[in-house]
N, C-alpha and C. Protein backbone atom coordinates (compact mmCIF):
# COMPACT_ATOMS: atom_id res chain seq x y z
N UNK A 1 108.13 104.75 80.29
CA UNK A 1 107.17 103.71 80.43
C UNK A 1 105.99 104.02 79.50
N UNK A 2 105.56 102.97 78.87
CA UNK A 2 104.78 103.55 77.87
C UNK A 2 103.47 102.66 78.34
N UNK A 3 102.17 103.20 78.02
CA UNK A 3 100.54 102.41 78.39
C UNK A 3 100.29 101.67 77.44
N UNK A 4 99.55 101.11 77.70
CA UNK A 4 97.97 100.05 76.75
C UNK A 4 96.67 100.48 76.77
N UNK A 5 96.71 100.50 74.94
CA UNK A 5 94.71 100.98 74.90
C UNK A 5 94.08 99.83 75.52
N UNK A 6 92.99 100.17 76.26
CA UNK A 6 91.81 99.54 76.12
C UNK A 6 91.39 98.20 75.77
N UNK A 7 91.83 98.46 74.26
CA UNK A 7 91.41 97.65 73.23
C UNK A 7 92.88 96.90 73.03
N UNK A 8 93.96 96.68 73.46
CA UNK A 8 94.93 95.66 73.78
C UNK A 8 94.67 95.12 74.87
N UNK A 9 94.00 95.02 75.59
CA UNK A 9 94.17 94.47 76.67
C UNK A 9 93.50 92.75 76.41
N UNK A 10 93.96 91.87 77.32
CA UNK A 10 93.68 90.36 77.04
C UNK A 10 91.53 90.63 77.42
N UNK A 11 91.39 89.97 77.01
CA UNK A 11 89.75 89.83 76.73
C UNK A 11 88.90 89.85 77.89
N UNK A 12 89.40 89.03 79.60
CA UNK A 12 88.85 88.78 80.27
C UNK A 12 88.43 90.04 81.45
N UNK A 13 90.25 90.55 81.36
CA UNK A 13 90.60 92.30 81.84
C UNK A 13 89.79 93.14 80.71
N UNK A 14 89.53 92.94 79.51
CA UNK A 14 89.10 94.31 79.08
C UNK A 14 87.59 94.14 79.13
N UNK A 15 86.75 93.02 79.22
CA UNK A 15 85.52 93.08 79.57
C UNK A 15 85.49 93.94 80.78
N UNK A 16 85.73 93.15 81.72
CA UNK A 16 85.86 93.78 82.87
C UNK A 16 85.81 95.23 83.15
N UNK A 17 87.07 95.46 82.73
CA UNK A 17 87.47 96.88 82.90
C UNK A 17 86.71 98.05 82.13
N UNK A 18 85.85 97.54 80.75
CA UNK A 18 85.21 98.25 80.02
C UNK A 18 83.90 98.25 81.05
N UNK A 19 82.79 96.66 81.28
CA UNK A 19 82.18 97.13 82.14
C UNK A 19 82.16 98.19 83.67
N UNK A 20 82.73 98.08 84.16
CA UNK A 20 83.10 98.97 85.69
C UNK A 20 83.21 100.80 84.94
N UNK A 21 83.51 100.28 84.26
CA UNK A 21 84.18 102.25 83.75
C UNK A 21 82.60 102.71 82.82
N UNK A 22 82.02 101.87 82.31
CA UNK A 22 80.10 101.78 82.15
C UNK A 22 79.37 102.26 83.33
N UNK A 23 79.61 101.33 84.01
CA UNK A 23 78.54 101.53 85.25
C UNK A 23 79.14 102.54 86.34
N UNK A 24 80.44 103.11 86.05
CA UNK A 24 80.69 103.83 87.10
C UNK A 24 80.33 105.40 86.62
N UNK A 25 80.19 105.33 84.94
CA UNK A 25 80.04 106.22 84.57
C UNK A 25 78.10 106.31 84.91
N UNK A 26 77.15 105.55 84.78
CA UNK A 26 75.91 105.79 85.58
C UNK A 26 75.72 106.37 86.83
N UNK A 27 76.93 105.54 87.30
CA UNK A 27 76.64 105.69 88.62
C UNK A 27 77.43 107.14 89.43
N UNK A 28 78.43 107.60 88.41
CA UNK A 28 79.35 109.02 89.59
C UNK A 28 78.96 109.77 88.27
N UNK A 29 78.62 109.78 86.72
CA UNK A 29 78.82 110.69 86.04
C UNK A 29 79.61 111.96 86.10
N UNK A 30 78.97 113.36 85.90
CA UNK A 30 80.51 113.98 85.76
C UNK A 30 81.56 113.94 86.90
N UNK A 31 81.33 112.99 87.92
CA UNK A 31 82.26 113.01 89.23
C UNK A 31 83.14 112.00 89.29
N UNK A 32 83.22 111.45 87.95
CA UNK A 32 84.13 110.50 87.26
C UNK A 32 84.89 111.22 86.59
N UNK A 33 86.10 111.39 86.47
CA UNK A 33 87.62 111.51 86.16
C UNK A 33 88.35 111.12 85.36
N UNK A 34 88.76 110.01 86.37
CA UNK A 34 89.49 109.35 85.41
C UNK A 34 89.92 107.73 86.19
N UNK A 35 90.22 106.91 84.73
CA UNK A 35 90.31 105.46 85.36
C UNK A 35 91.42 104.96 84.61
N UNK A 36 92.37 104.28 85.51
CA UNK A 36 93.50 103.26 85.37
C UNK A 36 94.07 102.27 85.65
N UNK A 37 93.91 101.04 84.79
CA UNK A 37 94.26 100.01 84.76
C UNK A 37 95.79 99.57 85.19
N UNK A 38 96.46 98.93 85.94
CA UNK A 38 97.81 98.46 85.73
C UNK A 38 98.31 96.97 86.50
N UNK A 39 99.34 96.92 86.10
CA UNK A 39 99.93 95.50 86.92
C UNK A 39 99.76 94.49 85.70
N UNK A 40 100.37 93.46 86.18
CA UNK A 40 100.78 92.04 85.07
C UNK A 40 99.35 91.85 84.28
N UNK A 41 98.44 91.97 84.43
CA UNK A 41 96.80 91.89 84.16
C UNK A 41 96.94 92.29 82.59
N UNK A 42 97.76 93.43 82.65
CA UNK A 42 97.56 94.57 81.17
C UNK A 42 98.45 94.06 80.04
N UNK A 43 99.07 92.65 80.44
CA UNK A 43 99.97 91.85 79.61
C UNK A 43 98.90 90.85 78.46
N UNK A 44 99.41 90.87 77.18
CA UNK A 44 98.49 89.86 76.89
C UNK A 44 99.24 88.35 76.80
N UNK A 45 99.72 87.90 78.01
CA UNK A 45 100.24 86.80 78.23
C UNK A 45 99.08 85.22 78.46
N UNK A 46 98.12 85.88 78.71
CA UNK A 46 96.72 85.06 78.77
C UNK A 46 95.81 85.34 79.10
N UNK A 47 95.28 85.67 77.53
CA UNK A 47 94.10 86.42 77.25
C UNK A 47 93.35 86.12 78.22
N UNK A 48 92.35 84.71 78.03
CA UNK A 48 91.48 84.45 79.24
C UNK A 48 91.16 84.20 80.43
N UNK A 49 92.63 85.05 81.18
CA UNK A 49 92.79 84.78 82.30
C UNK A 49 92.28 86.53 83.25
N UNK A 50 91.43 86.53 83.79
CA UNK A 50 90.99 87.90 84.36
C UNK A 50 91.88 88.26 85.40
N UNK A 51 92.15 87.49 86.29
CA UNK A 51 92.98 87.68 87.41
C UNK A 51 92.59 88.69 88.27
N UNK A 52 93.45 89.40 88.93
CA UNK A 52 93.18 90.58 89.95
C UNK A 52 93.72 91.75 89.38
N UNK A 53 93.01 92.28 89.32
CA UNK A 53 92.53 93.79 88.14
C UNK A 53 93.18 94.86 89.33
N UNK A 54 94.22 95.52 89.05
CA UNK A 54 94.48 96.70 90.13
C UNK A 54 94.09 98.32 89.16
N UNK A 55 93.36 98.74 89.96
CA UNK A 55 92.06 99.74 89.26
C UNK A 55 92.53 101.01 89.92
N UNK A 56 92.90 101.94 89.44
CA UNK A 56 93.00 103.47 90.35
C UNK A 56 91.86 104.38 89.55
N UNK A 57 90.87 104.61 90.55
CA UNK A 57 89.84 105.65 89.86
C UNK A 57 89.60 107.43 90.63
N UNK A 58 89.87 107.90 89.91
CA UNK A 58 90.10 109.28 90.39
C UNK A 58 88.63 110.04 89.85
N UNK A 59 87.79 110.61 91.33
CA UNK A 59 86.72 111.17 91.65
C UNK A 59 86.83 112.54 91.79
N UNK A 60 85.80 113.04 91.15
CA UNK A 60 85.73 114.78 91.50
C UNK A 60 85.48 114.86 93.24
N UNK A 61 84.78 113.99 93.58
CA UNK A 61 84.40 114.06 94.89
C UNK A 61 83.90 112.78 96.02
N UNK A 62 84.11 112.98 97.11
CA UNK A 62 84.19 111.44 97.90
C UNK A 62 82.41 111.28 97.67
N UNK A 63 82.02 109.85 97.34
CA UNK A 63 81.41 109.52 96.83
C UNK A 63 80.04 109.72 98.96
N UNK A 64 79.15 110.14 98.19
CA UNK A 64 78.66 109.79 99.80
C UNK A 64 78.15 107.85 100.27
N UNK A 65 77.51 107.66 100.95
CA UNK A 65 77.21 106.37 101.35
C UNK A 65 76.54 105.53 100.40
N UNK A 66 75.19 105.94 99.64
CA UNK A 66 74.62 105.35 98.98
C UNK A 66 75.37 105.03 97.84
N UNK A 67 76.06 106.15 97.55
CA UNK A 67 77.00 105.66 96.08
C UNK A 67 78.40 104.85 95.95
N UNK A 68 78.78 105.04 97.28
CA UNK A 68 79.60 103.83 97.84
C UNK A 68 79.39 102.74 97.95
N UNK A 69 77.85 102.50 97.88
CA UNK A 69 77.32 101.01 97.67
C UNK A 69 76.68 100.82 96.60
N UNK A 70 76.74 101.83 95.94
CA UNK A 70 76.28 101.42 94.71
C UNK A 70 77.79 100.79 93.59
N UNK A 71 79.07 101.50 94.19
CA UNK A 71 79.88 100.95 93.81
C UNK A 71 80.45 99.68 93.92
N UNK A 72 80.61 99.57 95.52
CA UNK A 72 80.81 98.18 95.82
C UNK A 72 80.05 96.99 94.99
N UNK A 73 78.39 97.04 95.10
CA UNK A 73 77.73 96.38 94.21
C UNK A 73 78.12 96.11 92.67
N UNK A 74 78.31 97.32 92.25
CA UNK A 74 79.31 97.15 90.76
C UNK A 74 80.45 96.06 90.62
N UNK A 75 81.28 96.76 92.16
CA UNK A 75 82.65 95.83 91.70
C UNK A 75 82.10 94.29 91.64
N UNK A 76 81.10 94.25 92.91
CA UNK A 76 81.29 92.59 93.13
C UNK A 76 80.28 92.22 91.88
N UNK A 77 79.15 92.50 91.33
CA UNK A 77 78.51 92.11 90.29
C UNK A 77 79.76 91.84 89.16
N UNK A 78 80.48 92.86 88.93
CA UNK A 78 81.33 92.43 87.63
C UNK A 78 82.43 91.57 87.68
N UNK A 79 82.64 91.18 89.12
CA UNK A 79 83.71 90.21 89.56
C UNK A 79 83.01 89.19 89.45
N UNK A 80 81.89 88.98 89.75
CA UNK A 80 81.41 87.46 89.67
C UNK A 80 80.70 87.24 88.10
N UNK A 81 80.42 88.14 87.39
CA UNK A 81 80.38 87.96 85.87
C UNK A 81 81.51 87.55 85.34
N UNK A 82 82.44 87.94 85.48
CA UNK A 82 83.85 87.95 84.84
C UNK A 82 85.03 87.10 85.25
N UNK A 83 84.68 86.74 86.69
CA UNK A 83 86.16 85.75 87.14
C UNK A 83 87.40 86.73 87.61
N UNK A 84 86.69 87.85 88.13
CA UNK A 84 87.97 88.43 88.51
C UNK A 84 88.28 89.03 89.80
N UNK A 85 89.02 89.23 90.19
CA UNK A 85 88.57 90.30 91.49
C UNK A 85 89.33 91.32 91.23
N UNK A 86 89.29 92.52 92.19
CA UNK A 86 89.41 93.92 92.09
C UNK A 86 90.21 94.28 93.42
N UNK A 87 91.22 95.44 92.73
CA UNK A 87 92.12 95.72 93.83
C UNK A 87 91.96 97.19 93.44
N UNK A 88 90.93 98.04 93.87
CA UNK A 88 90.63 99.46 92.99
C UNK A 88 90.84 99.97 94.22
N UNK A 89 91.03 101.39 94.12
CA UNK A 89 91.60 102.47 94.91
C UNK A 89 90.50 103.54 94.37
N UNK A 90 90.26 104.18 95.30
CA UNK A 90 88.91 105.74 94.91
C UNK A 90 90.22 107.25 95.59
């Protein structure tokens, strides 16, 4: 099985996905890992279609309360910028 940069991805998913992996990097810095995109989303079958983004983000450490809402706030800010919603896993 082979991946997709970034920068293939259809326009609406890679805004998206570029913002969240921005602000998550403010927000967990070095307790950010690593982040992965997958599912029909990563197709460029239509570009401007954002759809439901399935997100696996892997943390140095469980995030405590405040930064759990600082995340949530992320997701839903960039879902309602973007037209998309989020199916992310921590």
């Amino acid at each position: 099985m082979s991946g997709v940069q970034l920068h293939e991805l259809p326009g609406a998913a890679q805004a998206a996905w570029t913002a969240l992996r921005d602000r998550l990097v403010e927000i967990l810095g070095d307790d950010l890992v690593a982040m992965w995109a997958h599912g029909g989303t990563t197709s460029a079958a239509d570009p401007a279609r954002g759809g439901d983004l399935d997100t696996y983000v892997i943390v140095a450490r469980a995030p405590d309360e405040p930064t759990a809402r600082l995340i949530e706030q992320a997701h839903d800010g960039i879902a309602s910028e973007h037209g998309i919603e989020w199916d992310a896993w921590y």
